[in-house]
N, C-alpha and C. Protein backbone atom coordinates (compact mmCIF):
# COMPACT_ATOMS: atom_id res chain seq x y z
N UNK A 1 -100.19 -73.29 -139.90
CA UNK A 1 -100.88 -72.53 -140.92
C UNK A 1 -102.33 -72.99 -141.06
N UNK A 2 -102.73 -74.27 -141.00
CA UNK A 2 -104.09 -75.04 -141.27
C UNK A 2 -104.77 -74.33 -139.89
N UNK A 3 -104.20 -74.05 -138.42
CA UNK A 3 -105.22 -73.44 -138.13
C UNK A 3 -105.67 -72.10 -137.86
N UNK A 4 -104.38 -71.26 -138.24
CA UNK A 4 -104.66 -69.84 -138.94
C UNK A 4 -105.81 -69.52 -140.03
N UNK A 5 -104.96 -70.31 -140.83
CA UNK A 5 -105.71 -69.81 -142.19
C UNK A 5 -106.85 -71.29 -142.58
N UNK A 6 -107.48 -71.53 -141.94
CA UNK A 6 -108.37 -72.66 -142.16
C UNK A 6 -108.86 -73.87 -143.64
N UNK A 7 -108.88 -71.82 -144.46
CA UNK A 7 -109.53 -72.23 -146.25
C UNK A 7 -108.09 -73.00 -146.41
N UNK A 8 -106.89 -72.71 -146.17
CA UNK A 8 -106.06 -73.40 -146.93
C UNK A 8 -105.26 -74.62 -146.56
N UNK A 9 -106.29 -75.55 -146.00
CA UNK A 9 -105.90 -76.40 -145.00
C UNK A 9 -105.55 -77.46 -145.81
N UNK A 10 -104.22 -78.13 -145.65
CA UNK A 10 -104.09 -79.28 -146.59
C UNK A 10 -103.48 -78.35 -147.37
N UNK A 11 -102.67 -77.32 -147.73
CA UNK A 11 -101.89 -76.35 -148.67
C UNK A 11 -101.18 -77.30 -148.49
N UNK A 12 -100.15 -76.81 -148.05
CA UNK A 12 -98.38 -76.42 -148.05
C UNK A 12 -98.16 -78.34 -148.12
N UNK A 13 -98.73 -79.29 -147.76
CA UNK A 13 -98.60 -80.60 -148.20
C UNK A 13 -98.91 -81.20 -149.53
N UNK A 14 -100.00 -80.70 -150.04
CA UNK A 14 -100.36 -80.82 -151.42
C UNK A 14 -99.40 -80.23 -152.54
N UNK A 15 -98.45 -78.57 -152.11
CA UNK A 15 -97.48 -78.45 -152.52
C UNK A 15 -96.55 -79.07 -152.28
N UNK A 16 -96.34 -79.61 -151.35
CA UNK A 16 -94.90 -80.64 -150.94
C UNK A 16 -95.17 -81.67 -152.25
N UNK A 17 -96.23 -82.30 -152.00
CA UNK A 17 -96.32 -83.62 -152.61
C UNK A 17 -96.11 -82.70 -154.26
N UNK A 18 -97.15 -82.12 -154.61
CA UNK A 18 -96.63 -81.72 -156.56
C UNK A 18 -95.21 -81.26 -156.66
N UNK A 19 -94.76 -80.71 -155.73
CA UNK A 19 -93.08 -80.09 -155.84
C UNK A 19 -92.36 -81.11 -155.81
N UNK A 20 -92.31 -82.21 -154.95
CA UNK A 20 -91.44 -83.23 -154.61
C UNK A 20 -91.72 -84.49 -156.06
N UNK A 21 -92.75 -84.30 -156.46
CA UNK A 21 -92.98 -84.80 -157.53
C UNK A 21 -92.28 -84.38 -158.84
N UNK A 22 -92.85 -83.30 -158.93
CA UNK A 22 -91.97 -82.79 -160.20
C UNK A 22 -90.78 -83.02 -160.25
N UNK A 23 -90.04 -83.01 -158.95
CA UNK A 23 -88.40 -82.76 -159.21
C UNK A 23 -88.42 -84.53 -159.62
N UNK A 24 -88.82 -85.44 -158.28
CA UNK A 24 -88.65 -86.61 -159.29
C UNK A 24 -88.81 -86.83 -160.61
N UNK A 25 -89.09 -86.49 -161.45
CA UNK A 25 -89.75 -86.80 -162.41
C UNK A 25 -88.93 -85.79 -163.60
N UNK A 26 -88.43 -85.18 -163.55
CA UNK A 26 -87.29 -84.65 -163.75
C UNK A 26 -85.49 -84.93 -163.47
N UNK A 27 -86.05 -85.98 -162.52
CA UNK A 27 -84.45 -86.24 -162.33
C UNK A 27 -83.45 -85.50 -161.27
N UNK A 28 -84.27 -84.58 -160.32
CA UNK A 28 -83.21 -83.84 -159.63
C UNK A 28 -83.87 -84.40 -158.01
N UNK A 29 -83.35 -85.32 -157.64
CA UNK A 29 -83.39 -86.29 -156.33
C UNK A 29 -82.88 -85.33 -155.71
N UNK A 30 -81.13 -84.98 -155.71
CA UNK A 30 -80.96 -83.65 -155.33
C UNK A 30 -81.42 -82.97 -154.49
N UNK A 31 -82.17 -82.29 -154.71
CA UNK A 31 -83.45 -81.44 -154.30
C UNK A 31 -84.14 -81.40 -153.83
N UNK A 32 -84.39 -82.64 -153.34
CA UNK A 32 -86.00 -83.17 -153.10
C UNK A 32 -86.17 -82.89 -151.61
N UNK A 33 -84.83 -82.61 -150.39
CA UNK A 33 -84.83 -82.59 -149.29
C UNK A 33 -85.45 -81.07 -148.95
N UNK A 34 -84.38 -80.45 -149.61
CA UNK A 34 -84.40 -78.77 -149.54
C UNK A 34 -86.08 -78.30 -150.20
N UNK A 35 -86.54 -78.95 -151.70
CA UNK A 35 -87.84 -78.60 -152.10
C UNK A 35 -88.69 -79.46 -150.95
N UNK A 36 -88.38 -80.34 -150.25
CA UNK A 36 -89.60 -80.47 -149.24
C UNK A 36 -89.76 -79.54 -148.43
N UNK A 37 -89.23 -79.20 -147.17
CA UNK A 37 -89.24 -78.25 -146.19
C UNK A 37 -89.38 -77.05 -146.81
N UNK A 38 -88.93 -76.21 -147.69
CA UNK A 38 -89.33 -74.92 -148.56
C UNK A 38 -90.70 -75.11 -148.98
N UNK A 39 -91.31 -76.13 -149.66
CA UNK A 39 -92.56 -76.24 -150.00
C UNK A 39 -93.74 -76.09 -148.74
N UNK A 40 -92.80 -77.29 -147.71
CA UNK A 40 -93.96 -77.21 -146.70
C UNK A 40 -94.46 -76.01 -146.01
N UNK A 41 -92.81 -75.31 -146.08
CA UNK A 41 -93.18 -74.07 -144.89
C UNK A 41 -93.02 -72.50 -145.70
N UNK A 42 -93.82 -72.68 -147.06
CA UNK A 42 -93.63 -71.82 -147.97
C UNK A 42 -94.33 -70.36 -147.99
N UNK A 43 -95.90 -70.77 -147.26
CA UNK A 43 -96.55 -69.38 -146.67
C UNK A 43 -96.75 -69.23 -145.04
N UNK A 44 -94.89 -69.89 -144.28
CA UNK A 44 -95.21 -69.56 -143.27
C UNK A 44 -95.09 -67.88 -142.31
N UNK A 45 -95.11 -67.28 -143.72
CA UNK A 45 -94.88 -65.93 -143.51
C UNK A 45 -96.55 -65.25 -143.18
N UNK A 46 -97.50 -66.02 -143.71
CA UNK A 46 -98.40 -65.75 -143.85
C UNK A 46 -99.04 -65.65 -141.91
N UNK A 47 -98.05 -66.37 -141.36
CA UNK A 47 -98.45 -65.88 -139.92
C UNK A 47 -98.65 -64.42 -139.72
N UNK A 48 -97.56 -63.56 -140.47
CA UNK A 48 -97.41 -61.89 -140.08
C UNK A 48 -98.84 -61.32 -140.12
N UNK A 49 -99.96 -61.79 -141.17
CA UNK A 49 -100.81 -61.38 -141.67
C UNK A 49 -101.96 -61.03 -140.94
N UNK A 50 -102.53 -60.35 -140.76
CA UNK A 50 -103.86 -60.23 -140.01
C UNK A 50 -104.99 -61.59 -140.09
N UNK A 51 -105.75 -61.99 -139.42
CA UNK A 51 -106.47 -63.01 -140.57
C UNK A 51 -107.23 -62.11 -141.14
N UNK A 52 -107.91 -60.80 -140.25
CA UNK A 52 -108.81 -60.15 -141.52
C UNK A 52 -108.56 -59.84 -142.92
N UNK A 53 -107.63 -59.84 -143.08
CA UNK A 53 -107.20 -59.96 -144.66
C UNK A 53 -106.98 -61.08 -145.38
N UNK A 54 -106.27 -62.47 -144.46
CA UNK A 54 -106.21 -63.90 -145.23
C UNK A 54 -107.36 -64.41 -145.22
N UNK A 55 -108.47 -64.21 -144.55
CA UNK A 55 -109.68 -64.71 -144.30
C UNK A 55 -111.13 -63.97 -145.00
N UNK A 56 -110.65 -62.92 -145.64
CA UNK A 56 -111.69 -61.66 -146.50
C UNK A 56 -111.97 -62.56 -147.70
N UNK A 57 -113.24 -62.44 -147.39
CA UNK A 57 -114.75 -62.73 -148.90
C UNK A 57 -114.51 -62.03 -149.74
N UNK A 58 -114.23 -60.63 -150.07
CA UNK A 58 -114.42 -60.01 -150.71
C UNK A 58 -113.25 -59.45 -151.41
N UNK A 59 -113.13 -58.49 -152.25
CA UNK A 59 -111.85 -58.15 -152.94
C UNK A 59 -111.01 -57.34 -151.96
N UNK A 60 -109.55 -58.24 -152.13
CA UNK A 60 -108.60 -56.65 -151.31
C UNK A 60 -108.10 -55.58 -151.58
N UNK A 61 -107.84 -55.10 -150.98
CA UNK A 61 -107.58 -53.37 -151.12
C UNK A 61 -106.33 -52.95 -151.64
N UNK A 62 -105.94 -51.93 -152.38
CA UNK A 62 -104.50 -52.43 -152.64
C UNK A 62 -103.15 -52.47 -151.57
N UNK A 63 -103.95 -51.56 -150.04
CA UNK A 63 -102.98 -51.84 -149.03
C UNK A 63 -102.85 -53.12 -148.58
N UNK A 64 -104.25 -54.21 -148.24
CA UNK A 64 -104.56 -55.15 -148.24
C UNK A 64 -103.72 -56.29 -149.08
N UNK A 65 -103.57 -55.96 -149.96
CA UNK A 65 -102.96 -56.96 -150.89
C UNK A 65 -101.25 -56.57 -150.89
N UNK A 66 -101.21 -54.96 -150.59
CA UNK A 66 -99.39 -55.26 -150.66
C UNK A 66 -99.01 -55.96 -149.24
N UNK A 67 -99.81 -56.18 -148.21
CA UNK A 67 -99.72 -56.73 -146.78
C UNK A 67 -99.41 -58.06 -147.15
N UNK A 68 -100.49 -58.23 -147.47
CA UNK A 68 -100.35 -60.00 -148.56
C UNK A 68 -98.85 -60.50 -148.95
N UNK A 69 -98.43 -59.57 -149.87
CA UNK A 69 -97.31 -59.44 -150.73
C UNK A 69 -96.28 -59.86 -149.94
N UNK A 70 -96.22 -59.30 -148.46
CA UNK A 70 -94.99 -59.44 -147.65
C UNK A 70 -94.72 -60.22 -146.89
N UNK A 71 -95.67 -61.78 -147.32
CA UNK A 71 -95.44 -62.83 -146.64
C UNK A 71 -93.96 -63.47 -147.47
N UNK A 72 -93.55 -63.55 -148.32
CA UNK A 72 -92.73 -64.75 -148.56
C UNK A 72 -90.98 -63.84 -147.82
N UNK A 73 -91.23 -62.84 -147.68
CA UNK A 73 -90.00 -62.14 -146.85
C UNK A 73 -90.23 -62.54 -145.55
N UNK A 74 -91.30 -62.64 -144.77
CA UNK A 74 -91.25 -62.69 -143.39
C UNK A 74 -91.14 -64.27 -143.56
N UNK A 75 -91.77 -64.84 -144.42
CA UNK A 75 -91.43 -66.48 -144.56
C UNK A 75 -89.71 -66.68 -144.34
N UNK A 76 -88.74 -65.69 -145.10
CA UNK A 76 -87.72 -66.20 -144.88
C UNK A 76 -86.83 -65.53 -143.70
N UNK A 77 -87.41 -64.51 -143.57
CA UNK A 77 -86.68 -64.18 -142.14
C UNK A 77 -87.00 -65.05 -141.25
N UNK A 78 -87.81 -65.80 -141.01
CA UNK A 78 -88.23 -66.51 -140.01
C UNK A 78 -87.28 -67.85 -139.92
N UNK A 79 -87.12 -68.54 -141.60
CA UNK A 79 -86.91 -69.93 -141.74
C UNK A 79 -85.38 -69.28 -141.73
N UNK A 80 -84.86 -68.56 -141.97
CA UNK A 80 -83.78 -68.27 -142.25
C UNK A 80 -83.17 -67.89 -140.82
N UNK A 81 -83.76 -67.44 -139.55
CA UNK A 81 -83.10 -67.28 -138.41
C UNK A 81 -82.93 -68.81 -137.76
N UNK A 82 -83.26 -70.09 -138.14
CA UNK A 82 -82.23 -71.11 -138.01
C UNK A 82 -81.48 -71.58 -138.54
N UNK A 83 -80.54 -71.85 -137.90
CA UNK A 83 -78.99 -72.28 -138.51
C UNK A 83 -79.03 -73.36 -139.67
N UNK A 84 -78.67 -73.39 -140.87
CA UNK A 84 -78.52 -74.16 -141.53
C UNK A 84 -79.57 -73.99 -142.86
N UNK A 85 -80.58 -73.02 -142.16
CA UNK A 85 -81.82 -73.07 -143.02
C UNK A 85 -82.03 -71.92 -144.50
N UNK A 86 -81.38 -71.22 -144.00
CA UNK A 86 -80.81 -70.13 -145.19
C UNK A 86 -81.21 -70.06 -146.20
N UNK A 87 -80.95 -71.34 -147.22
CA UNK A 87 -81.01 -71.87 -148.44
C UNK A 87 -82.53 -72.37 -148.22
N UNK A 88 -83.09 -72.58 -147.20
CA UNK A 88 -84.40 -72.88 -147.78
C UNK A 88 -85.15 -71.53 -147.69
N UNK A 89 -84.74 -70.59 -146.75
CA UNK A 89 -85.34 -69.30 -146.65
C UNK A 89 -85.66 -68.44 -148.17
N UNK A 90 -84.53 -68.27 -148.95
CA UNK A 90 -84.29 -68.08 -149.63
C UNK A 90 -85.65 -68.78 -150.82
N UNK A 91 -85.55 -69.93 -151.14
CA UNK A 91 -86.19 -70.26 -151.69
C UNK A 91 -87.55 -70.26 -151.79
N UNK A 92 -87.78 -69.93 -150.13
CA UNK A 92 -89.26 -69.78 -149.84
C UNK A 92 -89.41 -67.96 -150.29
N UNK A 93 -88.19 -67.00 -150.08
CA UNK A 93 -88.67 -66.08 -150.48
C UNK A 93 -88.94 -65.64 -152.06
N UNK A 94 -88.68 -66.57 -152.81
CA UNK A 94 -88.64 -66.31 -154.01
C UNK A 94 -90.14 -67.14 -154.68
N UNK A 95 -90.78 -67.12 -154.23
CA UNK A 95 -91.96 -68.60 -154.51
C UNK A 95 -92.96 -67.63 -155.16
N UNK A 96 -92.84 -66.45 -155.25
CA UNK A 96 -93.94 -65.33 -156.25
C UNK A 96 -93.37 -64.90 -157.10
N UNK A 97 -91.99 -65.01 -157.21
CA UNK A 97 -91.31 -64.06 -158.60
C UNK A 97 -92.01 -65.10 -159.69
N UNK A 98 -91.75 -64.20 -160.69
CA UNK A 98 -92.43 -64.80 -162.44
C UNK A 98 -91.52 -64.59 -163.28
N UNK A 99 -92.01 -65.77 -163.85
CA UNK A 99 -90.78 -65.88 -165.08
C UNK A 99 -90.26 -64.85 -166.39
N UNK A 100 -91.26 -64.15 -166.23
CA UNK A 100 -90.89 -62.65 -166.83
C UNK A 100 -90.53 -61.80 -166.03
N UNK A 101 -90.21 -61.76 -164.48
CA UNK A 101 -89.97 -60.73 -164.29
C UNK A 101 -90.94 -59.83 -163.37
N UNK A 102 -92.12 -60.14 -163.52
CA UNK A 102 -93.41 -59.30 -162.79
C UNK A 102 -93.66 -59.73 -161.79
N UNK A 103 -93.10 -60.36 -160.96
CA UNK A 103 -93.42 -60.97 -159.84
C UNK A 103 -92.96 -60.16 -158.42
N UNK A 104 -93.01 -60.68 -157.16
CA UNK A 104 -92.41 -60.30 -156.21
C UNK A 104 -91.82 -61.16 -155.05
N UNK A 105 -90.33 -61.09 -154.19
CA UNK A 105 -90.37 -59.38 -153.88
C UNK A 105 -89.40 -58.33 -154.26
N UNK A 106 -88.70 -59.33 -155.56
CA UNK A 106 -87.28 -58.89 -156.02
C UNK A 106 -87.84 -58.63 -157.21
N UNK A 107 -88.32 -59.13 -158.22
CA UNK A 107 -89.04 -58.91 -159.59
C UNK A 107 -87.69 -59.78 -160.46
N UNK A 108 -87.18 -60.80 -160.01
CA UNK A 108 -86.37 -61.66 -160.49
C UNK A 108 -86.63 -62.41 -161.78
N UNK A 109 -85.80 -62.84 -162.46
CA UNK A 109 -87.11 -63.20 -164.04
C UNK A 109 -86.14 -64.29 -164.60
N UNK A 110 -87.10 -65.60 -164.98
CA UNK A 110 -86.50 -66.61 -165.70
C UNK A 110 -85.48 -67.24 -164.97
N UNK A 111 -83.70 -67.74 -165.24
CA UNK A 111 -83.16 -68.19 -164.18
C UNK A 111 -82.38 -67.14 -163.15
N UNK A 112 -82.99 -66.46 -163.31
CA UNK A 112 -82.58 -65.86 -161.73
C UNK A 112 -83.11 -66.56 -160.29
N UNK A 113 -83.85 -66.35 -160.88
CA UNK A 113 -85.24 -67.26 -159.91
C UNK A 113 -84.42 -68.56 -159.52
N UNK A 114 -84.09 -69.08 -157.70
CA UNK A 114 -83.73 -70.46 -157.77
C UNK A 114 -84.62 -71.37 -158.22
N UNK A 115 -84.67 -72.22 -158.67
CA UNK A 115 -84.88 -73.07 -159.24
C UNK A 115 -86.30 -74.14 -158.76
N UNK A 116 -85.59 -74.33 -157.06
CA UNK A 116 -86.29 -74.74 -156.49
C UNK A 116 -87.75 -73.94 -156.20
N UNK A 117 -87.29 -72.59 -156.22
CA UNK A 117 -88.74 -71.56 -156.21
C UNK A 117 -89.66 -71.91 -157.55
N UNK A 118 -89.21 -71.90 -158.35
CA UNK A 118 -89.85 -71.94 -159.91
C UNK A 118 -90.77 -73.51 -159.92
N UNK A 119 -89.97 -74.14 -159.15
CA UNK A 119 -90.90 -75.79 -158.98
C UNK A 119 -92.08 -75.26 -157.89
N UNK A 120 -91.90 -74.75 -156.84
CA UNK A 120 -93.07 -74.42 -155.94
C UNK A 120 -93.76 -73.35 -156.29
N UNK A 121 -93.38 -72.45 -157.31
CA UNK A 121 -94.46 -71.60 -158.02
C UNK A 121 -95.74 -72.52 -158.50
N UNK A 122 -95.37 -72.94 -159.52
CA UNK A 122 -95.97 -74.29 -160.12
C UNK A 122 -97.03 -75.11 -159.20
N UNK A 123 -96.59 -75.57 -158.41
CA UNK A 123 -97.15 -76.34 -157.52
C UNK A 123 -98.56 -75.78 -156.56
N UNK A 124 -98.06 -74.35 -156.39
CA UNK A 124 -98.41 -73.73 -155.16
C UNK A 124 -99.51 -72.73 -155.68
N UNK A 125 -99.42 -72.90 -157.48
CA UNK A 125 -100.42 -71.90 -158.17
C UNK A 125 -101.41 -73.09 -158.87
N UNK A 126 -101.00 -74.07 -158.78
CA UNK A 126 -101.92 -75.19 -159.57
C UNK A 126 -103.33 -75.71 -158.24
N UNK A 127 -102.26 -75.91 -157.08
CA UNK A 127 -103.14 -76.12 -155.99
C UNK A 127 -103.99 -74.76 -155.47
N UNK A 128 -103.33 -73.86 -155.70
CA UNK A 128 -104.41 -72.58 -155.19
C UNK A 128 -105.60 -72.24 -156.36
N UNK A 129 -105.13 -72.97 -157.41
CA UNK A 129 -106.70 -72.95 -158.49
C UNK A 129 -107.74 -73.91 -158.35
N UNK A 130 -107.36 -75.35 -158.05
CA UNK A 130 -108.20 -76.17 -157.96
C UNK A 130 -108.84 -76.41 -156.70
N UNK A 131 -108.56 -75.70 -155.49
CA UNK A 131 -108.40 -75.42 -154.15
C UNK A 131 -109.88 -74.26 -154.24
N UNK A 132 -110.95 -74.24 -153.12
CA UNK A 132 -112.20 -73.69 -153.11
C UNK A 132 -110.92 -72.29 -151.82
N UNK A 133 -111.59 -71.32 -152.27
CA UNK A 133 -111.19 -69.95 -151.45
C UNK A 133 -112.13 -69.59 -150.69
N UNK A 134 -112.34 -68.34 -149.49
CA UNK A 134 -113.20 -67.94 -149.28
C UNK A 134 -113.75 -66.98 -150.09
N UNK A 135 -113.05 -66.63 -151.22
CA UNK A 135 -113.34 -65.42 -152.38
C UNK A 135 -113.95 -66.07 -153.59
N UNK A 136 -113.52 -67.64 -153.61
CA UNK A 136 -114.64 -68.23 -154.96
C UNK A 136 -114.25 -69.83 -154.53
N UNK A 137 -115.30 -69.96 -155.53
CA UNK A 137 -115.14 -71.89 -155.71
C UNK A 137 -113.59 -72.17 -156.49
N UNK A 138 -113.48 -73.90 -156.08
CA UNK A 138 -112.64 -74.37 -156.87
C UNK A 138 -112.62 -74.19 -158.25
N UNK A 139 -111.69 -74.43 -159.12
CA UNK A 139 -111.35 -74.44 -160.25
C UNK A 139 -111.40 -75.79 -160.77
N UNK A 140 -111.87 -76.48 -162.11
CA UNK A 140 -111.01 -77.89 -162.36
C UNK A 140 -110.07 -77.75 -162.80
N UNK A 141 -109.86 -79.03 -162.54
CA UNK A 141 -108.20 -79.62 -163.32
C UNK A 141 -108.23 -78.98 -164.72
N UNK A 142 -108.60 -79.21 -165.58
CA UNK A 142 -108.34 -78.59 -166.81
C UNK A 142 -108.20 -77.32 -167.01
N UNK A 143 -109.21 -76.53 -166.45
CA UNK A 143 -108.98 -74.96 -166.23
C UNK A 143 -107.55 -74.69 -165.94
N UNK A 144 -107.28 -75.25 -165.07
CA UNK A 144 -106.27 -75.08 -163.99
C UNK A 144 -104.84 -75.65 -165.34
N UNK A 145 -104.53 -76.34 -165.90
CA UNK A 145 -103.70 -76.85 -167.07
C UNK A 145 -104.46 -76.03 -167.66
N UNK A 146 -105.35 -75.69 -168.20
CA UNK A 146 -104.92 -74.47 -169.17
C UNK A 146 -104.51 -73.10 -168.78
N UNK A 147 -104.78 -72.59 -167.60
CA UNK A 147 -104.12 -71.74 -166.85
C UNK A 147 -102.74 -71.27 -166.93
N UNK A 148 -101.94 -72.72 -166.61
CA UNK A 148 -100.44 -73.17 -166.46
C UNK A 148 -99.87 -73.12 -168.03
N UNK A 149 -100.57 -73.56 -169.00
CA UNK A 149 -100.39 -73.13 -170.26
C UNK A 149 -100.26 -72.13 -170.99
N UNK A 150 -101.10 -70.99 -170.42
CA UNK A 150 -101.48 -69.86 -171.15
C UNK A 150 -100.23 -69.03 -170.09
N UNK A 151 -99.79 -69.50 -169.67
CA UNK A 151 -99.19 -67.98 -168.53
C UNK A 151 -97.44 -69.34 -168.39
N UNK A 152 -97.25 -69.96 -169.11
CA UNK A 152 -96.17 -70.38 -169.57
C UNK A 152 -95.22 -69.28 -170.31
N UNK A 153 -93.92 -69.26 -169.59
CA UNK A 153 -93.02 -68.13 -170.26
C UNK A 153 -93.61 -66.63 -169.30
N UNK A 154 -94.93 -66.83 -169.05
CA UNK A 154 -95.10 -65.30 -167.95
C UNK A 154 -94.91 -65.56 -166.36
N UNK A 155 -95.59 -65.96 -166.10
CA UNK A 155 -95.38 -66.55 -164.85
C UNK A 155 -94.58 -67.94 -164.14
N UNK A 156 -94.30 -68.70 -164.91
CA UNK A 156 -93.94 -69.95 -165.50
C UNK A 156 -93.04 -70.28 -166.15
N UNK A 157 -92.07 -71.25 -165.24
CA UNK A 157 -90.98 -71.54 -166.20
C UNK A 157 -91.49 -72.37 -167.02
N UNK A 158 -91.57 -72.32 -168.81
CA UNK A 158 -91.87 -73.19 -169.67
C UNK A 158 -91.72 -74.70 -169.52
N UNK A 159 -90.33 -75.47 -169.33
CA UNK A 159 -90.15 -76.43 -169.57
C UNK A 159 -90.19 -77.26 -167.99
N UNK A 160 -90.33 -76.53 -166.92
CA UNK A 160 -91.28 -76.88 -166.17
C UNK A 160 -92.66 -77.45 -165.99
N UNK A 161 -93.44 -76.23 -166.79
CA UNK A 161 -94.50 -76.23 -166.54
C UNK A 161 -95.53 -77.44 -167.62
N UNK A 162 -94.40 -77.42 -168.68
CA UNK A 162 -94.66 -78.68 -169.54
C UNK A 162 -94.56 -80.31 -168.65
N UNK A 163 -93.61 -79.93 -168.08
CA UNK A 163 -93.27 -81.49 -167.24
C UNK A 163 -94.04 -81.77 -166.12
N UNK A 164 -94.79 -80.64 -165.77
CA UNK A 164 -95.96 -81.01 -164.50
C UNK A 164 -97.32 -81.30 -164.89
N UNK A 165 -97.49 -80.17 -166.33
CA UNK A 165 -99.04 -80.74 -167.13
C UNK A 165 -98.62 -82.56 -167.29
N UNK A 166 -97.67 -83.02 -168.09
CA UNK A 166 -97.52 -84.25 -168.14
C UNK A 166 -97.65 -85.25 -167.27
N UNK A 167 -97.14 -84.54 -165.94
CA UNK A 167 -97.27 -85.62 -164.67
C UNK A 167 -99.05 -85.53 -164.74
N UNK A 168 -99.40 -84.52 -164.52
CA UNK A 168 -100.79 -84.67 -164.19
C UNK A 168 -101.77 -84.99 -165.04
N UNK A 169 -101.42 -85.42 -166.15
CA UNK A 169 -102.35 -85.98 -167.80
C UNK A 169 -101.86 -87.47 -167.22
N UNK A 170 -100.81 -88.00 -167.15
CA UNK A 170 -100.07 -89.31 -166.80
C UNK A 170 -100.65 -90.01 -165.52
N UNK A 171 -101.28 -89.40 -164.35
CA UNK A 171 -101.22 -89.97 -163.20
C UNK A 171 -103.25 -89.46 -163.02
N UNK A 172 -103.33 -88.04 -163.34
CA UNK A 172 -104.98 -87.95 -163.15
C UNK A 172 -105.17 -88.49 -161.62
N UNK A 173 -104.30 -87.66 -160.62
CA UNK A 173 -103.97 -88.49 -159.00
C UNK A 173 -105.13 -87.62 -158.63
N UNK A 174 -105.76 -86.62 -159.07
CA UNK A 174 -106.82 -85.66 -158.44
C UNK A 174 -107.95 -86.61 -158.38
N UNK A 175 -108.11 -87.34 -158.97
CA UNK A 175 -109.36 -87.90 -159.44
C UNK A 175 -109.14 -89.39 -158.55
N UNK A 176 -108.12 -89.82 -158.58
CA UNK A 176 -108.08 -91.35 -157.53
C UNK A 176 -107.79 -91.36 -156.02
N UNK A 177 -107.46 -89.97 -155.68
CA UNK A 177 -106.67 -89.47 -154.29
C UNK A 177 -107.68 -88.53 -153.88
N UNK A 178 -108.31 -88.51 -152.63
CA UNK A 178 -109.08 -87.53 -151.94
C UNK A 178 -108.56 -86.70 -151.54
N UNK A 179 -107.69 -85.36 -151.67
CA UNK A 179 -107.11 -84.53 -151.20
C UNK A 179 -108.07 -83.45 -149.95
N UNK A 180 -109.31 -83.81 -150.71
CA UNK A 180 -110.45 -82.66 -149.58
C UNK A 180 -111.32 -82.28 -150.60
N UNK A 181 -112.27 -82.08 -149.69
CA UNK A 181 -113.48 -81.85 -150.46
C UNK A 181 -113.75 -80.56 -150.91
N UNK A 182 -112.52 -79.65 -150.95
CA UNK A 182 -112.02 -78.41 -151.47
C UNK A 182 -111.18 -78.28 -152.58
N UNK A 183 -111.43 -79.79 -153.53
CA UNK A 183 -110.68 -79.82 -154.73
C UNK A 183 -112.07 -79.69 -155.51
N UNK A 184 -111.33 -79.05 -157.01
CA UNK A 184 -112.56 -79.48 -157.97
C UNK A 184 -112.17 -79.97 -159.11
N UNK A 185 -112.73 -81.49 -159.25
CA UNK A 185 -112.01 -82.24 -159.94
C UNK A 185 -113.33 -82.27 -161.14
């Protein structure tokens, strides 16, 4: 994916690491095998994509953007045509539904949503704010927690999204850890 899609280089690890975090930190060890590999290989659907569209400056179109849309399905057809992998397919296809419901590609809402998706929502929307695009600059950290705040209960599982602001008020790892010079801390 880093050399497809270039801007988002250092993704799908930076989500590993906040996903694999959260669940520690929560208590579900559990998990932590299945939320790694789902995290890592979460927009590997995003291969289907043209780059002229993952790689566009400018606003997309709404065909443009439902193209977009149909990465976390081809993500799991893909992860899901090896044996055993199913359950992470799955999880990777669910990594856009919202916790109300408005999401895609099922429009699944609250715990419908596995679980493990609802941790890499989180993860995968915190890093794509503080993360520089080819469509705008980074975001800071705070923006970015208040973001996760305000769209708690919409996009966001609540008592999730409480337990990841905490990790990241607690640890402030943006600020001691060089992730790339495509953070904005």
């Amino acid at each position: 994916m880093d050399f497809y899609d270039p801007y988002t280089k250092g993704h799908s690890e930076r989500v590993s690491y906040y996903a694999t975090s959260l669940a520690k930190i929560i208590g579900k060890e559990e998990i932590i095998n299945d939320l790694f590999l789902a995290s890592a290989l979460h927009d590997i659907g995003k291969l289907s994509i043209p780059q002229s569209i993952l790689l566009k400056n400018k606003n997309l179109t709404e065909e443009e953007y439902n193209k977009i849309k149909e990465h976390p399905v081809k993500g799991e057809e893909l992860v899901s045509s090896f044996e055993g992998f199913e359950k992470i397919g799955k999880i990777i296809r669910h990594h856009h539904e919202r916790y109300d419901g408005n999401g895609y590609p099922d429009g699944l809402k609250g715990e419908e949503i596995p679980f493990e998706s609802r941790i890499i929502t989180i993860a995968d929307s915190f890093d794509a704010m503080v993360t520089a695009r080819p469509y705008r600059q980074a975001f800071s950290i705070n923006y970015a927690i208040n973001e996760l705040k305000v769209n708690r209960r919409k996009q966001f599982d609540p008592h999730l999204t409480d337990e990841f602001i905490k990790f990241l008020k607690i640890n402030r790892f943006l600020r001691r850890y060089n992730y790339g010079k495509n953070i904005g801390c």
